[in-house]
C-alpha atoms as a PDB file:
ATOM      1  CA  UNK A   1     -18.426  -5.662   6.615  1.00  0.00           C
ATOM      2  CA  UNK A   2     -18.580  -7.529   3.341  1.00  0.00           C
ATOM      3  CA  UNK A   3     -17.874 -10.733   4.448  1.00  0.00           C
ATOM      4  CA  UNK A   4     -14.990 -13.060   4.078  1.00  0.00           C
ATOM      5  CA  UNK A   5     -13.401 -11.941   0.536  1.00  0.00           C
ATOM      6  CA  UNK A   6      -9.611 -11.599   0.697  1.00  0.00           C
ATOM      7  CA  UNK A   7      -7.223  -9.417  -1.524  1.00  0.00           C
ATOM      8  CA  UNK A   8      -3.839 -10.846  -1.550  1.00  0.00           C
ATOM      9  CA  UNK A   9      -0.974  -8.631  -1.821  1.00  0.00           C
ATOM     10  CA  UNK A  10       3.096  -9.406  -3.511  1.00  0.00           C
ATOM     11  CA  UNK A  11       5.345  -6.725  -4.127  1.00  0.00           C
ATOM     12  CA  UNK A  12       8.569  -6.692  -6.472  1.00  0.00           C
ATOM     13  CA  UNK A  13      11.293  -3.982  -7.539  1.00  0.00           C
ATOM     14  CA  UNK A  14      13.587  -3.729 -10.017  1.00  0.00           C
ATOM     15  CA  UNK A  15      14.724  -1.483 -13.739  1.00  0.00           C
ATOM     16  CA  UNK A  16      11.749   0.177 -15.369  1.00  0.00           C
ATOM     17  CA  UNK A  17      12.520  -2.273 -17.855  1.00  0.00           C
ATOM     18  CA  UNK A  18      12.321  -5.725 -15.717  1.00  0.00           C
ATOM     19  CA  UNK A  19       8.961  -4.495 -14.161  1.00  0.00           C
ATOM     20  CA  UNK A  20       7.425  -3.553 -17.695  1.00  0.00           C
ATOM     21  CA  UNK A  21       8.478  -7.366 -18.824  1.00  0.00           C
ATOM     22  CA  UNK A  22       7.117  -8.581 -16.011  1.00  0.00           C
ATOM     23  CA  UNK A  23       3.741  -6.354 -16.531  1.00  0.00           C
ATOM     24  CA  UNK A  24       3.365  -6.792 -20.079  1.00  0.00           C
ATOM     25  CA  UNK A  25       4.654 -10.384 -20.798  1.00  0.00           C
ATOM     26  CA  UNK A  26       5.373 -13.124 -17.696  1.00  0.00           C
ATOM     27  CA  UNK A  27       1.981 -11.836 -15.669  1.00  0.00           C
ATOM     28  CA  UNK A  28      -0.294 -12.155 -18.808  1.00  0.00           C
ATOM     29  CA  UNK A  29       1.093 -14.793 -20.165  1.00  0.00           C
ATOM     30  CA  UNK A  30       2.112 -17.256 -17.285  1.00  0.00           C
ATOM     31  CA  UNK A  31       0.553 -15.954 -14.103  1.00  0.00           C
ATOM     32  CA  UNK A  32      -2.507 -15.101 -15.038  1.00  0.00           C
ATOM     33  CA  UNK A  33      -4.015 -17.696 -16.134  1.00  0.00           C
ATOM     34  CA  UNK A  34      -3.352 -20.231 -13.745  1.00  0.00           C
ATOM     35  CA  UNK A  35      -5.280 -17.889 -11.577  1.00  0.00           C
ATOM     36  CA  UNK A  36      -7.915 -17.614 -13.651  1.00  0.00           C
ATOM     37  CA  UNK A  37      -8.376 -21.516 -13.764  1.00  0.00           C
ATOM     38  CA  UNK A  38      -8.456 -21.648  -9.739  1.00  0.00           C
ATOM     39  CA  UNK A  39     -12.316 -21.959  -8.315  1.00  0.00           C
ATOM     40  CA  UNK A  40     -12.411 -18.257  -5.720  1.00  0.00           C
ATOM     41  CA  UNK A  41     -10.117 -16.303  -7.778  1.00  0.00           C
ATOM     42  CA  UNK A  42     -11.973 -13.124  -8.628  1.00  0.00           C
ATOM     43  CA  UNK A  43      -9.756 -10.214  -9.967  1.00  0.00           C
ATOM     44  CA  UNK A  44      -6.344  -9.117 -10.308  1.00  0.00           C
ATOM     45  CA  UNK A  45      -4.590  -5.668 -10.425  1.00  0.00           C
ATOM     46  CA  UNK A  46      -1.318  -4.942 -11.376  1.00  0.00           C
ATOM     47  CA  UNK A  47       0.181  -1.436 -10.124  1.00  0.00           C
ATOM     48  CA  UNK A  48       3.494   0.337 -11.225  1.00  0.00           C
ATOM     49  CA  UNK A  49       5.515   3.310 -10.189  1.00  0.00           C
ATOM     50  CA  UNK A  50       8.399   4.541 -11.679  1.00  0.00           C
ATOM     51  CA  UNK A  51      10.852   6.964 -10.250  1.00  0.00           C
ATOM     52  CA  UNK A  52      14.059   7.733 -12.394  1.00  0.00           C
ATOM     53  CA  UNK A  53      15.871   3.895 -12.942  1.00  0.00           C
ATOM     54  CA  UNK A  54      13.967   2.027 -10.550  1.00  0.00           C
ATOM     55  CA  UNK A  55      10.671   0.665 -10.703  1.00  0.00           C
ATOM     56  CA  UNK A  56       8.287  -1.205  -8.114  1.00  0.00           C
ATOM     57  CA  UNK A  57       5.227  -3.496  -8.824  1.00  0.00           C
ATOM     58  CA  UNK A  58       2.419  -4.195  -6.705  1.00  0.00           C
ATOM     59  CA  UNK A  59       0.075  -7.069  -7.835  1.00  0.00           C
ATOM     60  CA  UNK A  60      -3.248  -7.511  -6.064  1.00  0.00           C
ATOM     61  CA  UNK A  61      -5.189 -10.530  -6.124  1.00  0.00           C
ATOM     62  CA  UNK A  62      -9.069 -10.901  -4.682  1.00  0.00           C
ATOM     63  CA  UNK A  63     -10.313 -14.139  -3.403  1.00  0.00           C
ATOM     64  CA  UNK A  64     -13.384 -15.003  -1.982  1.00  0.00           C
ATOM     65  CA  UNK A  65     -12.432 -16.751   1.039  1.00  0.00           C
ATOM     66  CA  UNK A  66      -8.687 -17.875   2.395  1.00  0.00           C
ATOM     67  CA  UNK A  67      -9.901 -21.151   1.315  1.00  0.00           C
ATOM     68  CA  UNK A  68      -9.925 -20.382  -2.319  1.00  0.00           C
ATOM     69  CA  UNK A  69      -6.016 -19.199  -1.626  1.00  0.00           C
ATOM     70  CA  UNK A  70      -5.158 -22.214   0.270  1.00  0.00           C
ATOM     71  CA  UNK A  71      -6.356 -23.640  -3.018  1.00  0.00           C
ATOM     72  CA  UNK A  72      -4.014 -21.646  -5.325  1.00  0.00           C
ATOM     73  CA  UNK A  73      -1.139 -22.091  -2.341  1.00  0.00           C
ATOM     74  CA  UNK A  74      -1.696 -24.789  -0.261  1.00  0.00           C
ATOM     75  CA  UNK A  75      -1.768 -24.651   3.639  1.00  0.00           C
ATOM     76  CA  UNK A  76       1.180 -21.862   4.509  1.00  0.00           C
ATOM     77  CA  UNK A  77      -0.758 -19.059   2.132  1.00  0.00           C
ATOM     78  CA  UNK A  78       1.380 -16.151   3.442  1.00  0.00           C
ATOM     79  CA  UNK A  79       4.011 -17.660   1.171  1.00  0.00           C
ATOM     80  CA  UNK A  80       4.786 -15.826  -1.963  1.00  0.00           C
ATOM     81  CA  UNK A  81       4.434 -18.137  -5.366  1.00  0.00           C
ATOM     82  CA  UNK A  82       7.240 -16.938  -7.531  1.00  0.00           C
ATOM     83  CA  UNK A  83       8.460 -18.671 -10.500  1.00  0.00           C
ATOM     84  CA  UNK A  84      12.119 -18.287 -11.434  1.00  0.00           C
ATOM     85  CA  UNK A  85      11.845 -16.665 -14.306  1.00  0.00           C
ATOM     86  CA  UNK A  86      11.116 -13.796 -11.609  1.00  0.00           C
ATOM     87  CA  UNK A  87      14.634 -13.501 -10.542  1.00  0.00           C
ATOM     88  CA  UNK A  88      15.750 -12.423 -14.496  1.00  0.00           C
ATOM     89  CA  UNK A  89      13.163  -9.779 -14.224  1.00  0.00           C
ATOM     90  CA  UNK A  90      12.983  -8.296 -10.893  1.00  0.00           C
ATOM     91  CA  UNK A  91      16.109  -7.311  -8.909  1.00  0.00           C
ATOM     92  CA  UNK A  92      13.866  -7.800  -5.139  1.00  0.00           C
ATOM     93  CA  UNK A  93      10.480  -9.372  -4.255  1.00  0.00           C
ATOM     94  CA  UNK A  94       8.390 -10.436  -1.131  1.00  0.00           C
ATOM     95  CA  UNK A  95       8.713 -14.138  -0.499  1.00  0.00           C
ATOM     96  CA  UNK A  96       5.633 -13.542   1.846  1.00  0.00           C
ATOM     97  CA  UNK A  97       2.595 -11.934   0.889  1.00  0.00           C
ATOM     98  CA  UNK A  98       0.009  -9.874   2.880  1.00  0.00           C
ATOM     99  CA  UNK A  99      -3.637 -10.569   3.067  1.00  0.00           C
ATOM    100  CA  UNK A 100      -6.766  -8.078   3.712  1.00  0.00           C
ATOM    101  CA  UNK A 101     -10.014  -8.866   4.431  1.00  0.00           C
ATOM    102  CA  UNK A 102     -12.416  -6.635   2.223  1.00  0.00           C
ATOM    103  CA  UNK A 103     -14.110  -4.167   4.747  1.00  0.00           C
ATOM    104  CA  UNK A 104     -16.037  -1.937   2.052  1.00  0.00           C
ATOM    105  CA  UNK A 105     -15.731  -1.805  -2.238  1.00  0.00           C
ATOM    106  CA  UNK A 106     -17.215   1.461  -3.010  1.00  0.00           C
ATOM    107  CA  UNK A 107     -17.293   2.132  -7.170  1.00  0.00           C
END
């Protein structure tokens, strides 16, 4: 096992369109880097699929403990953070989240 790093996992839906904005504009611009100023936050993927007029995003954070989410989250972690700008973007998203503990990272 690798120890006690956690990827934390938040999934939206909505147009091609709403998913792109959120992709290309509010994750860059106003997710990100709160993150990024967070002590335990270690990467982030954003993942897309697209099928005809609806779209789905899957963004996965990696921690390196559930402390450093309690840090980003506070004390109920499984709860999604989701600003409201969200809502004009996305038509659905989790408002709970689901966390892994890393077992292997092969690259």
């Amino acid at each position: 096992m690798r120890g006690s790093q956690v990827v934390r996992i938040w999934k939206g839906e909505g147009t091609p369109d709403g998913v792109a904005r959120y992709c290309e504009e509010h994750f860059p611009e106003h997710v990100l880097p709160k993150l990024r100023d967070i002590d335990g936050f270690l990467e982030a993927r954003v993942l897309v699929r697209t099928a005809e007029d609806k779209a789905e995003v899957v963004v996965l954070t990696t921690w390196e403990s559930v402390e450093a989410v309690k840090a980003f989250v506070g004390e109920s972690y499984e709860r999604a953070v989701v600003e409201p700008a969200v809502s004009e973007l996305l038509e659905r998203f989790d408002d709970e989240v689901t966390h892994y503990t890393i077992a292997h990272d092969v690259r």
